[in-house]
N, C-alpha and C. Protein backbone atom coordinates (compact mmCIF):
# COMPACT_ATOMS: atom_id res chain seq x y z
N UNK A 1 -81.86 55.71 -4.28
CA UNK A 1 -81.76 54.64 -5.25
C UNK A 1 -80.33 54.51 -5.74
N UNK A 2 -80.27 53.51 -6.17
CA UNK A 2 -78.58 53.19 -6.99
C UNK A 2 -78.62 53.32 -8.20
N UNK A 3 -77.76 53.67 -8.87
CA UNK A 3 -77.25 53.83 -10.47
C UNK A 3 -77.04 52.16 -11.22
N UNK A 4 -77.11 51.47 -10.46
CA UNK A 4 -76.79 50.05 -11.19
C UNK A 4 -78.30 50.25 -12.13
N UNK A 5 -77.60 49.18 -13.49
CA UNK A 5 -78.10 48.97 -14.33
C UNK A 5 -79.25 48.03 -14.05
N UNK A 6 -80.69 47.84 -14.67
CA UNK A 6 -81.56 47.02 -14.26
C UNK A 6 -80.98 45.63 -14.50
N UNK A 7 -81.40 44.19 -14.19
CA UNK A 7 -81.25 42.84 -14.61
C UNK A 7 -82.17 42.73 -15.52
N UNK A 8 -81.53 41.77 -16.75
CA UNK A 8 -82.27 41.48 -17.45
C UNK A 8 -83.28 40.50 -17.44
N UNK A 9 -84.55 40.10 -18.27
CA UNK A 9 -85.70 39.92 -17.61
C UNK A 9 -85.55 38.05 -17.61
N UNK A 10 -85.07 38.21 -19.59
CA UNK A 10 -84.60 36.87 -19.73
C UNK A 10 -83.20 36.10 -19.08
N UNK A 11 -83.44 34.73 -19.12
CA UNK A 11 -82.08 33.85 -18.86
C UNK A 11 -81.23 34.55 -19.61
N UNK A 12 -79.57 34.59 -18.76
CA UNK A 12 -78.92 34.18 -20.14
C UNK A 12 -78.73 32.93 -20.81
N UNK A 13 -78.34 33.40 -22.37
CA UNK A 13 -78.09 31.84 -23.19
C UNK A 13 -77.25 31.74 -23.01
N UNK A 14 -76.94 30.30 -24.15
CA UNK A 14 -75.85 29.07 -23.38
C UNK A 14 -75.11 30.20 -24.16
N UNK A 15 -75.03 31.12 -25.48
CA UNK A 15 -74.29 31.81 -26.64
C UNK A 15 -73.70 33.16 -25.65
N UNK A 16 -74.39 33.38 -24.30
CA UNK A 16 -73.87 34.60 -23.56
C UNK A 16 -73.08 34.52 -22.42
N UNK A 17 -73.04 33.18 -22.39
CA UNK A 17 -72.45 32.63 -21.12
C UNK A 17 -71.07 32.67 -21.42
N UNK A 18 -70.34 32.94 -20.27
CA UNK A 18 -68.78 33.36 -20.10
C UNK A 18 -67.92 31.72 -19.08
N UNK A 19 -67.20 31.24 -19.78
CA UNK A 19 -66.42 30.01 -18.57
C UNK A 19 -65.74 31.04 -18.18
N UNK A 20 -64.87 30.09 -17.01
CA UNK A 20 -64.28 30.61 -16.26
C UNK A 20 -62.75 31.15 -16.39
N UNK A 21 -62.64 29.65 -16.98
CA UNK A 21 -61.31 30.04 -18.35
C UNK A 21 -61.09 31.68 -19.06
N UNK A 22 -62.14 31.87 -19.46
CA UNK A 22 -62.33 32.86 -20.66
C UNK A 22 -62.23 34.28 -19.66
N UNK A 23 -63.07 34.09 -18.09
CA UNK A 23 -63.38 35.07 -17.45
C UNK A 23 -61.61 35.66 -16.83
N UNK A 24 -61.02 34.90 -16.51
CA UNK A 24 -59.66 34.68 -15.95
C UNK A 24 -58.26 35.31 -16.75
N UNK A 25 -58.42 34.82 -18.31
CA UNK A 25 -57.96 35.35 -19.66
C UNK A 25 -58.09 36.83 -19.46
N UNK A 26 -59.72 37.28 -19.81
CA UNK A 26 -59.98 38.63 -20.34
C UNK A 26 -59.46 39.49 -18.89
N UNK A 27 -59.46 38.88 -17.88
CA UNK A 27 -59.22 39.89 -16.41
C UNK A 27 -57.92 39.69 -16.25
N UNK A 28 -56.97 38.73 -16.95
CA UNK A 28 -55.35 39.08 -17.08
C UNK A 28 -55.06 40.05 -18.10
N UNK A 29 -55.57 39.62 -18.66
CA UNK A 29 -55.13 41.27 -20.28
C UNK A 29 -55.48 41.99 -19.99
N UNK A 30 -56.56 42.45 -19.28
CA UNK A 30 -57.09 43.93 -18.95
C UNK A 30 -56.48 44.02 -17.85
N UNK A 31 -56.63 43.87 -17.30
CA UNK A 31 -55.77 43.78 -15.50
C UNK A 31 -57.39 44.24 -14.68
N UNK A 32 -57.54 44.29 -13.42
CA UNK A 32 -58.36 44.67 -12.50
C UNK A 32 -58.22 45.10 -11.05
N UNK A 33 -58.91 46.23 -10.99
CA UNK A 33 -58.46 46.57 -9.47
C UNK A 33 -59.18 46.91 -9.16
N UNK A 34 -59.04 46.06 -7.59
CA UNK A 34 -59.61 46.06 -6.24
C UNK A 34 -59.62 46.45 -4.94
N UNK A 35 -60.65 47.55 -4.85
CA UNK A 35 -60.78 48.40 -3.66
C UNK A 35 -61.26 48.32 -2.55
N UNK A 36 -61.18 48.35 -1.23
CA UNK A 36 -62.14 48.00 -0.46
C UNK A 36 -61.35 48.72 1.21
N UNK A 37 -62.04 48.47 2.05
CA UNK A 37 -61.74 49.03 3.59
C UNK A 37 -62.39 48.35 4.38
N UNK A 38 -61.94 48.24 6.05
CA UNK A 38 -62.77 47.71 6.62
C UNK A 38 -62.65 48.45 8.28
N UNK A 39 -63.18 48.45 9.07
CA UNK A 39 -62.81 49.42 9.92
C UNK A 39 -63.12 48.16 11.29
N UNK A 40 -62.20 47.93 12.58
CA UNK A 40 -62.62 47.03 13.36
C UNK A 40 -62.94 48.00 15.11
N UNK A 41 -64.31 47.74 15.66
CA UNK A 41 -64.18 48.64 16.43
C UNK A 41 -65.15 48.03 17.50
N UNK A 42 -64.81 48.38 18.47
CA UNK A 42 -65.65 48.17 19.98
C UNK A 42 -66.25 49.50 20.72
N UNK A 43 -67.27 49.16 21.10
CA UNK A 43 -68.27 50.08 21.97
C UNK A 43 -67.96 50.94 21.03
N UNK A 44 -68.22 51.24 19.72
CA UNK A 44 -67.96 52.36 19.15
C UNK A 44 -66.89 53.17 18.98
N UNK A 45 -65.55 52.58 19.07
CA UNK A 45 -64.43 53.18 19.53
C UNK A 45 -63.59 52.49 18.22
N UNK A 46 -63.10 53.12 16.83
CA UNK A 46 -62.30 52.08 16.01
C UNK A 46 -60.97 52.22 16.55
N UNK A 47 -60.59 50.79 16.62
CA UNK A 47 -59.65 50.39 17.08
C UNK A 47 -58.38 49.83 15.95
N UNK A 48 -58.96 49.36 14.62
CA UNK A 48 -58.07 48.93 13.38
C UNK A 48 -58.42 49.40 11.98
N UNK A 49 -58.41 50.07 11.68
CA UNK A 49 -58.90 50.68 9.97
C UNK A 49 -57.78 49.82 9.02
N UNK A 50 -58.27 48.90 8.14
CA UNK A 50 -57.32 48.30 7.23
C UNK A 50 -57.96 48.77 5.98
N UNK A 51 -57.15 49.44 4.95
CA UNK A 51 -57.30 49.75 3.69
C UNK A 51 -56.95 48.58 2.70
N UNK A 52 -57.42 48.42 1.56
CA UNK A 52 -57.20 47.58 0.52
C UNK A 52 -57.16 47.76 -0.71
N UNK A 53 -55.90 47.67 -1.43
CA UNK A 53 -55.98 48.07 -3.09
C UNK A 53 -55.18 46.86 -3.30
N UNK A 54 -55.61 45.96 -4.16
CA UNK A 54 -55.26 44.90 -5.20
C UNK A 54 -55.32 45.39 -6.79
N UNK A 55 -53.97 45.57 -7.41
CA UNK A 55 -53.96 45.47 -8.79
C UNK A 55 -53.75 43.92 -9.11
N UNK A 56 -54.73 43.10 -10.00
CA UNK A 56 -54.59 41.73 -10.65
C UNK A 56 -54.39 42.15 -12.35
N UNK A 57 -53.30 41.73 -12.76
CA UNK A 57 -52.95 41.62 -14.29
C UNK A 57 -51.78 40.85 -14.20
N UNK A 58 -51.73 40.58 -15.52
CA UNK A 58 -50.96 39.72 -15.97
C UNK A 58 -49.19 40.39 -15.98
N UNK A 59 -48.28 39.96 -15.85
CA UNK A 59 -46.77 40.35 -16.58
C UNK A 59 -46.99 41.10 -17.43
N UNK A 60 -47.30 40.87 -18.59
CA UNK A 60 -47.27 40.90 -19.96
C UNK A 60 -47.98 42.27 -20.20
N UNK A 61 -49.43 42.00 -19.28
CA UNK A 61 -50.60 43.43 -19.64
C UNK A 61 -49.35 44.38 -19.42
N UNK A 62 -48.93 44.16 -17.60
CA UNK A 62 -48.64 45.41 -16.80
C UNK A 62 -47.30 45.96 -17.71
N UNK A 63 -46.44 45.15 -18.62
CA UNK A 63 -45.20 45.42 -19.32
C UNK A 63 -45.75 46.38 -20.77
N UNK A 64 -46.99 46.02 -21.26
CA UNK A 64 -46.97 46.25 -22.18
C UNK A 64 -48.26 47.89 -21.93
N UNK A 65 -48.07 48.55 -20.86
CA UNK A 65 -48.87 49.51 -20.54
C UNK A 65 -47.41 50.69 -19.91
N UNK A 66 -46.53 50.08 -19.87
CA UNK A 66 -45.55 50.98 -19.16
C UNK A 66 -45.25 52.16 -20.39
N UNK A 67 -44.95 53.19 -19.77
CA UNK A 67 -44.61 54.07 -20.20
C UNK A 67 -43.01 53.80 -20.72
N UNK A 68 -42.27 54.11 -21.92
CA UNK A 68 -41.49 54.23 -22.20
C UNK A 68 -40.79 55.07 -21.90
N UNK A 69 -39.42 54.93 -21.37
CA UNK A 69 -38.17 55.90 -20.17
C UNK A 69 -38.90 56.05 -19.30
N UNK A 70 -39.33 54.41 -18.36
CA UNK A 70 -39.78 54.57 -17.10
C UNK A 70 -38.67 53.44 -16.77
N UNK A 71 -38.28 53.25 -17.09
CA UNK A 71 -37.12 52.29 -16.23
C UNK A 71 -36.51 52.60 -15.56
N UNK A 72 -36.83 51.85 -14.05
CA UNK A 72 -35.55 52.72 -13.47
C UNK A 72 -34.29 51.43 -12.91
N UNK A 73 -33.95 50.74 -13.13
CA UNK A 73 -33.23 49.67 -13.05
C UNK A 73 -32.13 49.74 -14.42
């Protein structure tokens, strides 16, 4: 079985609903990262393993999370 949380039973309301605007905002200030792999292969033989890490944030988040006397410029 999986650890995910159950779905809830009801709709959500119009009062829980997130635009897209808003969704886009809160995932620049927080920043988000994205993991993933994919492996490409014949007769069983992998032939291309591509790894994937995406950090998405904003300027501003990623400036305002830096460690102070990390400059190296």
């Amino acid at each position: 079985m999986t650890d995910l949380p159950a779905l809830p039973d009801e709709p959500v309301g119009a009062e829980d609903e997130m635009s897209l605007v808003d969704l886009v905002d809160h995932v620049l200030n927080k920043g988000v990262v994205l993991a993933g792999h994919a492996t490409i292969a014949v007769a069983d033989v992998d032939l291309i393993y591509l790894g994937l890490n995406i950090v998405l944030a904003s300027v501003e988040a990623v400036r305002g999370k830096r460690q102070p006397g990390s400059d190296q410029g």
